[in-house]
C-alpha atoms as a PDB file:
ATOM      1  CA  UNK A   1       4.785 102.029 273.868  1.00  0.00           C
ATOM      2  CA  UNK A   2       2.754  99.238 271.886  1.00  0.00           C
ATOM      3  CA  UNK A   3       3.482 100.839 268.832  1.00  0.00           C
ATOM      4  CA  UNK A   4       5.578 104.350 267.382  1.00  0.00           C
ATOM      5  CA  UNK A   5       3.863 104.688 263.947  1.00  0.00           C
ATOM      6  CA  UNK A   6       0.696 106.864 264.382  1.00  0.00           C
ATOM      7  CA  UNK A   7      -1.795 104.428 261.868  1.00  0.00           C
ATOM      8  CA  UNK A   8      -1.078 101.237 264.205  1.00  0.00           C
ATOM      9  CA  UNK A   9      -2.030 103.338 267.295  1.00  0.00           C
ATOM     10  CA  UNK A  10      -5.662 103.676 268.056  1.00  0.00           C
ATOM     11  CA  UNK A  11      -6.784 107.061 268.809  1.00  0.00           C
ATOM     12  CA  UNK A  12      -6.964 107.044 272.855  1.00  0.00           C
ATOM     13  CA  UNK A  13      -3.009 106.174 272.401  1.00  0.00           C
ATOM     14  CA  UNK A  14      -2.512 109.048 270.356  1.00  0.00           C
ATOM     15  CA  UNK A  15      -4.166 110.788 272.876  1.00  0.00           C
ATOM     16  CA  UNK A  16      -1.858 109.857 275.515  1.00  0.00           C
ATOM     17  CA  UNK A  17       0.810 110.139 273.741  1.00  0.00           C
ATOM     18  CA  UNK A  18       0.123 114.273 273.174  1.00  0.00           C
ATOM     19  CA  UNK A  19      -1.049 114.349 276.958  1.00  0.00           C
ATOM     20  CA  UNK A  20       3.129 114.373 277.771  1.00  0.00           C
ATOM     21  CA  UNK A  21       4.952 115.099 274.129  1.00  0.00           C
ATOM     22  CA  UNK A  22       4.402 116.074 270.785  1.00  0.00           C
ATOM     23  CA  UNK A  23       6.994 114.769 268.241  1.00  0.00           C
ATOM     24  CA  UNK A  24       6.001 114.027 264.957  1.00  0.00           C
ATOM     25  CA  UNK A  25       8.557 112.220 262.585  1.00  0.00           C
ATOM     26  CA  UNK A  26       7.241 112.269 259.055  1.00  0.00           C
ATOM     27  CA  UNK A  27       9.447 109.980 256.043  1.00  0.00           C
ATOM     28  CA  UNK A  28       8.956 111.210 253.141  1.00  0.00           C
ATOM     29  CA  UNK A  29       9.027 108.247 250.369  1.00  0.00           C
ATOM     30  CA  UNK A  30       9.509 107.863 246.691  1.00  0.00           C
ATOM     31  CA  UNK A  31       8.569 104.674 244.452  1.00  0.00           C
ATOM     32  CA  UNK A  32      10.883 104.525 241.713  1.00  0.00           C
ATOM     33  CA  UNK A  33      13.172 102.323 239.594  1.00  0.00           C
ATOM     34  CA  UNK A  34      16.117 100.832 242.167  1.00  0.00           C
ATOM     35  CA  UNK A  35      17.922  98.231 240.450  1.00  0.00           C
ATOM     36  CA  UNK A  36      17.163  95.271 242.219  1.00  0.00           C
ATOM     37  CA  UNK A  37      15.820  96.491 245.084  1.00  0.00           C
ATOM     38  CA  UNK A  38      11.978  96.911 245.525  1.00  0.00           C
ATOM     39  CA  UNK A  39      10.309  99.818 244.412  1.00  0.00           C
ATOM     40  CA  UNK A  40      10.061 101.336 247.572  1.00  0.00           C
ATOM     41  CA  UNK A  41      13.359 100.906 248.942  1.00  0.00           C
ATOM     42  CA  UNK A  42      13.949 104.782 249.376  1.00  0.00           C
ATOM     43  CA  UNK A  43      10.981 105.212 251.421  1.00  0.00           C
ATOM     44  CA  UNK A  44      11.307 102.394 253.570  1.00  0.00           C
ATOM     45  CA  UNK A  45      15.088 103.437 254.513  1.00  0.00           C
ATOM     46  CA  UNK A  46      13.648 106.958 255.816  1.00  0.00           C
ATOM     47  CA  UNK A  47      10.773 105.118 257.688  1.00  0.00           C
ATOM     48  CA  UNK A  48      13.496 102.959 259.224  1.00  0.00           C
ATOM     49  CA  UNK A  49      15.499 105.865 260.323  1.00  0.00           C
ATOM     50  CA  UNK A  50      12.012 107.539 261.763  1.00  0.00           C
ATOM     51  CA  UNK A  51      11.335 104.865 264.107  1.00  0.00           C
ATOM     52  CA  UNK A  52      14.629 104.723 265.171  1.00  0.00           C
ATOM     53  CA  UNK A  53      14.958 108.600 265.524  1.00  0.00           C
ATOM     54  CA  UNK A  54      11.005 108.221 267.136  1.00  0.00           C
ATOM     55  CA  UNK A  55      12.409 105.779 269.985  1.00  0.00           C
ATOM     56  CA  UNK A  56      15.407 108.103 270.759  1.00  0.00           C
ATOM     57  CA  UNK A  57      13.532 111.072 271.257  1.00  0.00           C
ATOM     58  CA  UNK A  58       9.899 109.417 272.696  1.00  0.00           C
ATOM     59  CA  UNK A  59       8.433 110.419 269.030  1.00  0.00           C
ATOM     60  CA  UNK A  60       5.911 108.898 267.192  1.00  0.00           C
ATOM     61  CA  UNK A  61       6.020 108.412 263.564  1.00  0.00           C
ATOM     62  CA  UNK A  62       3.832 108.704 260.185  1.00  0.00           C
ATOM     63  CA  UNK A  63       4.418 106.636 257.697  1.00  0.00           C
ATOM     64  CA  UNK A  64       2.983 105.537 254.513  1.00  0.00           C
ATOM     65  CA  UNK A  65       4.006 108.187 252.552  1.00  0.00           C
ATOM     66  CA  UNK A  66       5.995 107.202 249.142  1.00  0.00           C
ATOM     67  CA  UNK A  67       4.569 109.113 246.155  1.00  0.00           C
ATOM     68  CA  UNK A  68       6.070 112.119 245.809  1.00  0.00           C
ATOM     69  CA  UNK A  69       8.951 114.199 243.260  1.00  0.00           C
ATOM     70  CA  UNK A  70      10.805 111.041 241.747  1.00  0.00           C
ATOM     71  CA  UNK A  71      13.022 112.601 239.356  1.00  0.00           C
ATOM     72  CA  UNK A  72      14.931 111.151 236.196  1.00  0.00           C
ATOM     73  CA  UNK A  73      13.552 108.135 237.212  1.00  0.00           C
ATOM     74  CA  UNK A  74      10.053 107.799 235.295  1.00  0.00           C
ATOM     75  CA  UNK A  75      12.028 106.359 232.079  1.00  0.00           C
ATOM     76  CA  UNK A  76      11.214 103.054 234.827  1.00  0.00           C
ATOM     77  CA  UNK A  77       7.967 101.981 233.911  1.00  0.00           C
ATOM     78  CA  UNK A  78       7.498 101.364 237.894  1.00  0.00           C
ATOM     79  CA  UNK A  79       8.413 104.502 239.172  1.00  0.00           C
ATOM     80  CA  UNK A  80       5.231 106.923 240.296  1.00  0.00           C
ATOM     81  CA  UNK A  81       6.030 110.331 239.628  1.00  0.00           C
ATOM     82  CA  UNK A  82       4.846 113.459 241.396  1.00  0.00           C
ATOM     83  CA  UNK A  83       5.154 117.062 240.754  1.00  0.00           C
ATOM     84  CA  UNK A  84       7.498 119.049 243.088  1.00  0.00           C
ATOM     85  CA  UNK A  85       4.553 121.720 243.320  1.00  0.00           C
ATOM     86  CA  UNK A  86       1.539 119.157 243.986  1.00  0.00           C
ATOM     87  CA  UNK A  87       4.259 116.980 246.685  1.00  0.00           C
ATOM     88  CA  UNK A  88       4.554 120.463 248.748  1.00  0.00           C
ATOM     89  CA  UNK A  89       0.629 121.015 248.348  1.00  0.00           C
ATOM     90  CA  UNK A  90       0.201 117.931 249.885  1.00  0.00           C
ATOM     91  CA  UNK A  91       2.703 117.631 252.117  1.00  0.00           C
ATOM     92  CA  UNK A  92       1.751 121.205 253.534  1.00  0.00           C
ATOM     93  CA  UNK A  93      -1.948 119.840 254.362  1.00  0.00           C
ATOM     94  CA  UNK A  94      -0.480 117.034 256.264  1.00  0.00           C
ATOM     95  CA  UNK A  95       1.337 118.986 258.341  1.00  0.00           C
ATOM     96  CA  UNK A  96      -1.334 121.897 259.100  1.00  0.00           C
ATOM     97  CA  UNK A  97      -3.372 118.736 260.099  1.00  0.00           C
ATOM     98  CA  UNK A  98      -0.707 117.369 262.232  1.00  0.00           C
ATOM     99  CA  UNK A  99      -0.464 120.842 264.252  1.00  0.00           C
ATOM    100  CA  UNK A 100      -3.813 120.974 264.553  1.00  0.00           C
ATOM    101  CA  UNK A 101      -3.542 117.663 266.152  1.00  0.00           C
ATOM    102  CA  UNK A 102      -1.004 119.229 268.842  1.00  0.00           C
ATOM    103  CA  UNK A 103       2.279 117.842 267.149  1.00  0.00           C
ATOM    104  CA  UNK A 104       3.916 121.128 267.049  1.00  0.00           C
ATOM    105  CA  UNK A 105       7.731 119.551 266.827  1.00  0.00           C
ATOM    106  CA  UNK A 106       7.346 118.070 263.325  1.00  0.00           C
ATOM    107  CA  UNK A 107      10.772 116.522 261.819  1.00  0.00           C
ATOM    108  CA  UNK A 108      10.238 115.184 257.955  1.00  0.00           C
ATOM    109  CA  UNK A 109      12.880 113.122 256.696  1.00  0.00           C
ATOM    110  CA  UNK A 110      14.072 111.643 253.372  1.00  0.00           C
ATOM    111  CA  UNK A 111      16.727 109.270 252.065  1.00  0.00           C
ATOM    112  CA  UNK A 112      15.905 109.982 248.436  1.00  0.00           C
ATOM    113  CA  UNK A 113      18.154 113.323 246.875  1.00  0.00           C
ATOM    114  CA  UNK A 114      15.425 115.247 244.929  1.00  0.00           C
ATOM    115  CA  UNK A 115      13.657 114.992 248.042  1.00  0.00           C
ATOM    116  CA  UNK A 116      14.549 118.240 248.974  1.00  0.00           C
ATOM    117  CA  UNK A 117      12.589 120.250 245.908  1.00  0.00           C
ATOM    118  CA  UNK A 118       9.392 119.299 247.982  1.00  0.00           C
ATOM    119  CA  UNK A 119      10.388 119.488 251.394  1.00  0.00           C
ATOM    120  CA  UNK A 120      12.560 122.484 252.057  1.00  0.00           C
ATOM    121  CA  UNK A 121      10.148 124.453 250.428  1.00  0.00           C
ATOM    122  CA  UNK A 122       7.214 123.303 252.527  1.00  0.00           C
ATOM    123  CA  UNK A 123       8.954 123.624 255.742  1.00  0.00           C
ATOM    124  CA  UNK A 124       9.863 127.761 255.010  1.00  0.00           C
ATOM    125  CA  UNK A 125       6.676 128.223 253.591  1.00  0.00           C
ATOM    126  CA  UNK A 126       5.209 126.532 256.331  1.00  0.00           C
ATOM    127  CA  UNK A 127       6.615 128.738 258.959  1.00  0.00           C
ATOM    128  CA  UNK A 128       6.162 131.716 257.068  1.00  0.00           C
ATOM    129  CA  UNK A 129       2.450 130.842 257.132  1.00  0.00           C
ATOM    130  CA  UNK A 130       1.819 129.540 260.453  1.00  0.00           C
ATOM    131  CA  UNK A 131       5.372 130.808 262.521  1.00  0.00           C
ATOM    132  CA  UNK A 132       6.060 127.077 263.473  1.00  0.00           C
ATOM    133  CA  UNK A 133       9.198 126.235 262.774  1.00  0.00           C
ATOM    134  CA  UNK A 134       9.217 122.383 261.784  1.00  0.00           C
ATOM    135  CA  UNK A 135      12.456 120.707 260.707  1.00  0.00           C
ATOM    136  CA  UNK A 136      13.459 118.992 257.418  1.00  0.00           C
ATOM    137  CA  UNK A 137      16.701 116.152 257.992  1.00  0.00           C
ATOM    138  CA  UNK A 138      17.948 115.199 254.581  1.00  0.00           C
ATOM    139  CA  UNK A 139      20.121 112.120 255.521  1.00  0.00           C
ATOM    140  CA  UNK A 140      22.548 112.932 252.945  1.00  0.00           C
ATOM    141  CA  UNK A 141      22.977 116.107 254.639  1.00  0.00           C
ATOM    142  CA  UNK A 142      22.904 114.694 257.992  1.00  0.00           C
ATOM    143  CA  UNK A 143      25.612 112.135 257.776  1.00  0.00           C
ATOM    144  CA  UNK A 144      27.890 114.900 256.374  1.00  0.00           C
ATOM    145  CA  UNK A 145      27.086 116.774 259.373  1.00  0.00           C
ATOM    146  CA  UNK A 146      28.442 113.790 261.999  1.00  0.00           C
ATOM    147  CA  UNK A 147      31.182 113.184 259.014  1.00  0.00           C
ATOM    148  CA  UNK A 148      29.567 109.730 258.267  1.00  0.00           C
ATOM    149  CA  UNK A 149      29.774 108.648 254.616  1.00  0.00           C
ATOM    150  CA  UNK A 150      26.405 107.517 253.598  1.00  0.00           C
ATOM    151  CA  UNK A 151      27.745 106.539 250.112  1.00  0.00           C
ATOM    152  CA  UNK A 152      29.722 103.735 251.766  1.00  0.00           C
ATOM    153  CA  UNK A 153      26.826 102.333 253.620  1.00  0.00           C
ATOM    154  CA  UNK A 154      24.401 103.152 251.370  1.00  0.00           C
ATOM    155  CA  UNK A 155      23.070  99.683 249.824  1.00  0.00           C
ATOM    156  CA  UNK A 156      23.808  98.075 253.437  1.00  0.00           C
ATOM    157  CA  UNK A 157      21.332 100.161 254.742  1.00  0.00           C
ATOM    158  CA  UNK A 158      18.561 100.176 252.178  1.00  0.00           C
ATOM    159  CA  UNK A 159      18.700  96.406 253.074  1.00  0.00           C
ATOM    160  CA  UNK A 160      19.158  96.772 256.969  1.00  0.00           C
ATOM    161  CA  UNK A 161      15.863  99.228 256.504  1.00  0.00           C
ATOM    162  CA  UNK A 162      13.723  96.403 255.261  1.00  0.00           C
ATOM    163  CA  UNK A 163      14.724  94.462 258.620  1.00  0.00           C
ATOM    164  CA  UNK A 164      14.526  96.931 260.845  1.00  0.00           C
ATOM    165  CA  UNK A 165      10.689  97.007 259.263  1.00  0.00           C
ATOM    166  CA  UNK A 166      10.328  93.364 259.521  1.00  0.00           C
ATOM    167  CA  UNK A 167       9.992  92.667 256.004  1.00  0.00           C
ATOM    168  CA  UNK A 168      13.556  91.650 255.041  1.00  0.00           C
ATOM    169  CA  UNK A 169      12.041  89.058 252.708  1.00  0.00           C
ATOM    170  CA  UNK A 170      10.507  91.906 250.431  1.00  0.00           C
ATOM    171  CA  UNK A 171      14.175  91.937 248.819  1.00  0.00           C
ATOM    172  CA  UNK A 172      14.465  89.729 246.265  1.00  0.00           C
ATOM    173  CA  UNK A 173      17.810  87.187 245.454  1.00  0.00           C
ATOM    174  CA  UNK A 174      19.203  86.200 242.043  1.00  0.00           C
ATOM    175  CA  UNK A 175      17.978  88.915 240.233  1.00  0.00           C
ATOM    176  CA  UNK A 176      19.370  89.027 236.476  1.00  0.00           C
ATOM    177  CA  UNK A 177      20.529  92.130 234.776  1.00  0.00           C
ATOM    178  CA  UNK A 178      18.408  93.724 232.540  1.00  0.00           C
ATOM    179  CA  UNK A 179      17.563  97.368 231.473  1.00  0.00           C
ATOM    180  CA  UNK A 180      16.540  98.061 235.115  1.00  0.00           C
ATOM    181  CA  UNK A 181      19.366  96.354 236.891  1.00  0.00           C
ATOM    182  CA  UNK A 182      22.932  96.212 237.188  1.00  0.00           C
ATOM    183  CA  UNK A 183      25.737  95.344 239.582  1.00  0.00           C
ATOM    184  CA  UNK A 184      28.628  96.642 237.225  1.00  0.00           C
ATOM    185  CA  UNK A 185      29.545 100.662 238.830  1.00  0.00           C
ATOM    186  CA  UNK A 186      30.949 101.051 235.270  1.00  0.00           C
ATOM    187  CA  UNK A 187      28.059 100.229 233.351  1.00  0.00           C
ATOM    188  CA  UNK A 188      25.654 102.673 234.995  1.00  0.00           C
ATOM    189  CA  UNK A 189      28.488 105.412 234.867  1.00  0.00           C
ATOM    190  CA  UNK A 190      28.742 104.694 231.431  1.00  0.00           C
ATOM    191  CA  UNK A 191      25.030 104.916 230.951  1.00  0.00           C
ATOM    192  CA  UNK A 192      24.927 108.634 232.455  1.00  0.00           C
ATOM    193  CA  UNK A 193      27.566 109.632 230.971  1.00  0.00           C
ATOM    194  CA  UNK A 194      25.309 109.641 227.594  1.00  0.00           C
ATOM    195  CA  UNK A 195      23.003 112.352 229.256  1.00  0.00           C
ATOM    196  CA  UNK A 196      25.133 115.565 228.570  1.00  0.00           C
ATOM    197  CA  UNK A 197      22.623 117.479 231.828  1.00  0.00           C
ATOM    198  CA  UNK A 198      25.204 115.905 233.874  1.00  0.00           C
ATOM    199  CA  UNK A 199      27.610 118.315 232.911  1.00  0.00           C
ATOM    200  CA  UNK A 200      25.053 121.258 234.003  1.00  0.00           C
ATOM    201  CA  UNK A 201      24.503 118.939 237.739  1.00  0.00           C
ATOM    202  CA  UNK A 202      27.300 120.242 238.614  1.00  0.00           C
ATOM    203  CA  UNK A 203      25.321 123.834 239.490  1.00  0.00           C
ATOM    204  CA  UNK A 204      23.071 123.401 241.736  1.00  0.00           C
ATOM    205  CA  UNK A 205      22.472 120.549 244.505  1.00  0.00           C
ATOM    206  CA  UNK A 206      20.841 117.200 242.990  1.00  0.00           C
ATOM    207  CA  UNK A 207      18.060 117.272 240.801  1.00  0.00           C
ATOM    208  CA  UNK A 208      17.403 121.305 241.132  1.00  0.00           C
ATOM    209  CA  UNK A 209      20.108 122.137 239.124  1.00  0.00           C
ATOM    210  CA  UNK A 210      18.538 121.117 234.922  1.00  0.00           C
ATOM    211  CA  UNK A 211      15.567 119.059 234.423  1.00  0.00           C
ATOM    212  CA  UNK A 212      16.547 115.768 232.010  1.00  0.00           C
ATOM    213  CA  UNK A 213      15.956 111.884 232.653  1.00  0.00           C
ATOM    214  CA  UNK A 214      18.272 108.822 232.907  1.00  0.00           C
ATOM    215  CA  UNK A 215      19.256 107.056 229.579  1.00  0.00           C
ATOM    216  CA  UNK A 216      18.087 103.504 230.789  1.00  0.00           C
ATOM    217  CA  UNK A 217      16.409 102.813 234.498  1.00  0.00           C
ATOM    218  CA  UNK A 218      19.519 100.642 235.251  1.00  0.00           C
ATOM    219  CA  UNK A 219      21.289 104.300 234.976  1.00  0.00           C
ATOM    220  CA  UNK A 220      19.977 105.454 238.182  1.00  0.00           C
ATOM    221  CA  UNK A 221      21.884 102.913 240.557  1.00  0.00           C
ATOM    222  CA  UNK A 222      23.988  99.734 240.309  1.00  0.00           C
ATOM    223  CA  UNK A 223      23.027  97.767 243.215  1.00  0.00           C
ATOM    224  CA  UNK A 224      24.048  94.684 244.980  1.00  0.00           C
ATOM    225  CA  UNK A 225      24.027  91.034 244.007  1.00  0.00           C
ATOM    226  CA  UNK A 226      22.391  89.322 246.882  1.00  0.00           C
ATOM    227  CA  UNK A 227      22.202  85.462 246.023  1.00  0.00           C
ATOM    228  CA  UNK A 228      21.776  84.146 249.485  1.00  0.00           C
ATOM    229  CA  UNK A 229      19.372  84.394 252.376  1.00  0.00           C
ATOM    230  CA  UNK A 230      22.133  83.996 254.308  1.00  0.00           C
ATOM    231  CA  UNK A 231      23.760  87.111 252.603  1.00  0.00           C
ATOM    232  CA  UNK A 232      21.024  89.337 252.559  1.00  0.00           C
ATOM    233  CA  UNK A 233      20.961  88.715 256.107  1.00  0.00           C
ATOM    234  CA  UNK A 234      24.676  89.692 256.743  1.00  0.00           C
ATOM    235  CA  UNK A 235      24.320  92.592 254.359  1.00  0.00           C
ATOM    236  CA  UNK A 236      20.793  93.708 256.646  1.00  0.00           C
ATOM    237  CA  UNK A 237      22.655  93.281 259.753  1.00  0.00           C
ATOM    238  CA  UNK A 238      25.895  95.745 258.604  1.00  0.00           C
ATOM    239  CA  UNK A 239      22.729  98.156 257.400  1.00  0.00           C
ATOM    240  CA  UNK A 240      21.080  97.899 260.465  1.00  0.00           C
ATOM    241  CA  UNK A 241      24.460  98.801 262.292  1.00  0.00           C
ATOM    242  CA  UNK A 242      25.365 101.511 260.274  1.00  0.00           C
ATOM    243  CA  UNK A 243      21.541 102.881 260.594  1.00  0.00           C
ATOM    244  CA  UNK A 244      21.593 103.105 264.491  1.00  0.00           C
ATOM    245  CA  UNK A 245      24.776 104.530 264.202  1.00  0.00           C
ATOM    246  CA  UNK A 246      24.204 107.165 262.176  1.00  0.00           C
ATOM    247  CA  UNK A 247      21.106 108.249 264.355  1.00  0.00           C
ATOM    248  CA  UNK A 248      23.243 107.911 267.473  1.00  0.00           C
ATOM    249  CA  UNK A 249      25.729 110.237 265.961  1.00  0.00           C
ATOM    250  CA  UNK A 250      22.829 112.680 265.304  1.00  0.00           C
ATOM    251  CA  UNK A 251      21.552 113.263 268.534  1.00  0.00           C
ATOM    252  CA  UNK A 252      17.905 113.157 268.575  1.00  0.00           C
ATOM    253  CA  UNK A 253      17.200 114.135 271.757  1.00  0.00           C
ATOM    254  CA  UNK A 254      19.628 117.315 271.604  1.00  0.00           C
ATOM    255  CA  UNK A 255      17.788 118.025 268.040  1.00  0.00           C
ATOM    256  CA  UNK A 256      14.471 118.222 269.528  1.00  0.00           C
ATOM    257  CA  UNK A 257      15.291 119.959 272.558  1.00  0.00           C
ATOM    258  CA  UNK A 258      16.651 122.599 269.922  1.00  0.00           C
ATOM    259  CA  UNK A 259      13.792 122.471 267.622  1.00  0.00           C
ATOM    260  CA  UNK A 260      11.146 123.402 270.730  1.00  0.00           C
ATOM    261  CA  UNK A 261      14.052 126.540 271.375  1.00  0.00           C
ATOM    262  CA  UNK A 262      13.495 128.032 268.027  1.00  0.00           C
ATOM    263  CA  UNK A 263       9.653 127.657 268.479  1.00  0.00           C
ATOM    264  CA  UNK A 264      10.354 129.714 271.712  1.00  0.00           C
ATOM    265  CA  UNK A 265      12.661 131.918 270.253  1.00  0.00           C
ATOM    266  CA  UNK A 266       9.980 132.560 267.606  1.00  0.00           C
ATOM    267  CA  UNK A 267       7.209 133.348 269.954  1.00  0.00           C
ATOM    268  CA  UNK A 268       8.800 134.610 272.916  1.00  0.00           C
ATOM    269  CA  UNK A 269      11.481 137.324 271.037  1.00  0.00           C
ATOM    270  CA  UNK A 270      10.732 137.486 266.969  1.00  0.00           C
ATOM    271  CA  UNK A 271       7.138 137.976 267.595  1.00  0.00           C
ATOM    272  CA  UNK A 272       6.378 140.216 270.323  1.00  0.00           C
ATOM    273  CA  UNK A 273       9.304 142.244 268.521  1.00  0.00           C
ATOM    274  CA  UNK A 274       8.024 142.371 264.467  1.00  0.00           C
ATOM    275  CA  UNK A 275       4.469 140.471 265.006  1.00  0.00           C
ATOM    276  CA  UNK A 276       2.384 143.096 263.564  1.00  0.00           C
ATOM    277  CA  UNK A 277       4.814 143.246 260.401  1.00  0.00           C
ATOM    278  CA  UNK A 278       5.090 139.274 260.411  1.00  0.00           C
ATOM    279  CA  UNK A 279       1.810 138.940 260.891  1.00  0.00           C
ATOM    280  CA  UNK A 280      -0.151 140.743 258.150  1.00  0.00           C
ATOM    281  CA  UNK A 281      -1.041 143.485 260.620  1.00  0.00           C
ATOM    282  CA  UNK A 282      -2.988 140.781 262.697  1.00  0.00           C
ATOM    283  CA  UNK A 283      -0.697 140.652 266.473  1.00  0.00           C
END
């Protein structure tokens, strides 16, 4: 294919492209704070994973999605914030539009932790609504699943992401602490340790546990000090690495295959047994 990412196809390609599959991967972004990454790092490592998901699986991917549920972030004067209630409203129209479109195996994916207020909730309510079951992959989750340790590759990847886009150069170099960066682990530890929610984290998964907000932006990550191209580069090419390995590990093709059972399960043996229940009195 010319292309994987559905805005840079024209509309006979789409077309096509439903005429023999219909795999949807959707990233779901955040702009926030990031230490001295760009603002958009998070989104650009799930649209980076997409692709690579898209061209295991013959998918197609939508992109261009990074405004939704930040978090503690917004103390960064940079990060957008969303509600978790108007993210699912408008992530829910997308994807009725999408299956109107035909792409009935929908996979969203994030790379951001709150992500999961506004997507998991989508996807049930989704189904509930329409009986399509469409998939959510948290890569968090994920790696756990194929006992990968994102935390280890973490900042590798959110660099290897912005190569595997072709836009390595968006990362800056020689960025100097301030109240919105730091490479010191200790500093930013110390910095959270000032917000006593932390001790009520501990609850619930991520962000859904207490609402509060970081202590200073530079709280939210410590990130890496890149002071060479020729660094950045190495540090892109281990992300890179670690990216296609993960995805490997995953299985696409195996994931898919089981996503279109559960639609089948759904139609063929959930619905003909409960439909008239399940369906407001409408089979």
């Amino acid at each position: 294919m010319r292309t994987r990412f559905l805005s840079k196809m024209t509309n006979g390609e789409v077309e096509q492209y439903l005429d023999r599959n219909d795999i949807i991967y959707v990233p779901v972004g955040v702009t926030e704070t990031h230490g001295a990454l760009p603002l958009d790092s998070e989104t650009v490592l799930a649209e980076a994973i997409a692709i690579i998901m898209a061209e295991e699986s013959d998918g197609i991917v939508l992109h261009n999605l990074p405004y939704f549920f930040a978090g503690g972030t917004n103390v960064g004067r940079g990060t957008i914030q969303m509600s978790v209630k108007d993210g699912m409203t408008y992530l829910d129209k997308i994807a009725k539009s999408l299956l109107k479109q035909g792409f009935r195996r929908q996979i969203y994916v994030t790379s951001h932790g709150p992500a999961y207020l506004t997507v998991s909730g989508m996807v049930r309510d989704f189904f509930d609504e329409t009986k399509v079951p469409v998939l959510y992959i948290d890569m968090l989750k994920a790696a756990e699943s194929v006992n990968l340790n994102l935390m280890e590759t973490f900042h590798d990847m959110s660099i290897g992401a912005y190569k595997v886009l072709g836009r390595l150069e968006d990362v800056p170099l020689n960025v100097p602490e301030s109240h919105s960066v730091t490479y010191d682990v200790q500093h930013m530890l110390a910095g959270m340790s000032k917000n006593p929610g932390n001790a009520l984290g501990k609850y619930a998964y991520q962000s859904g546990a207490v609402g509060s907000y970081f202590n200073e932006p530079s709280d939210h990550m410590a990130t890496l000090l890149l002071k060479t191209p020729e660094e950045r580069e190495a540090h892109a090419d281990a992300g890179v690495q670690a990216i296609n390995e993960l995805v490997k590990a995953l299985d696409m093709p195996t994931i898919v295959e089981t996503l279109r059972q559960v639609d089948a399960y759904t139609k063929d043996t959930i619905l003909p047994k409960y439909g008239a229940h399940l369906l407001g009195g409408k089979a």
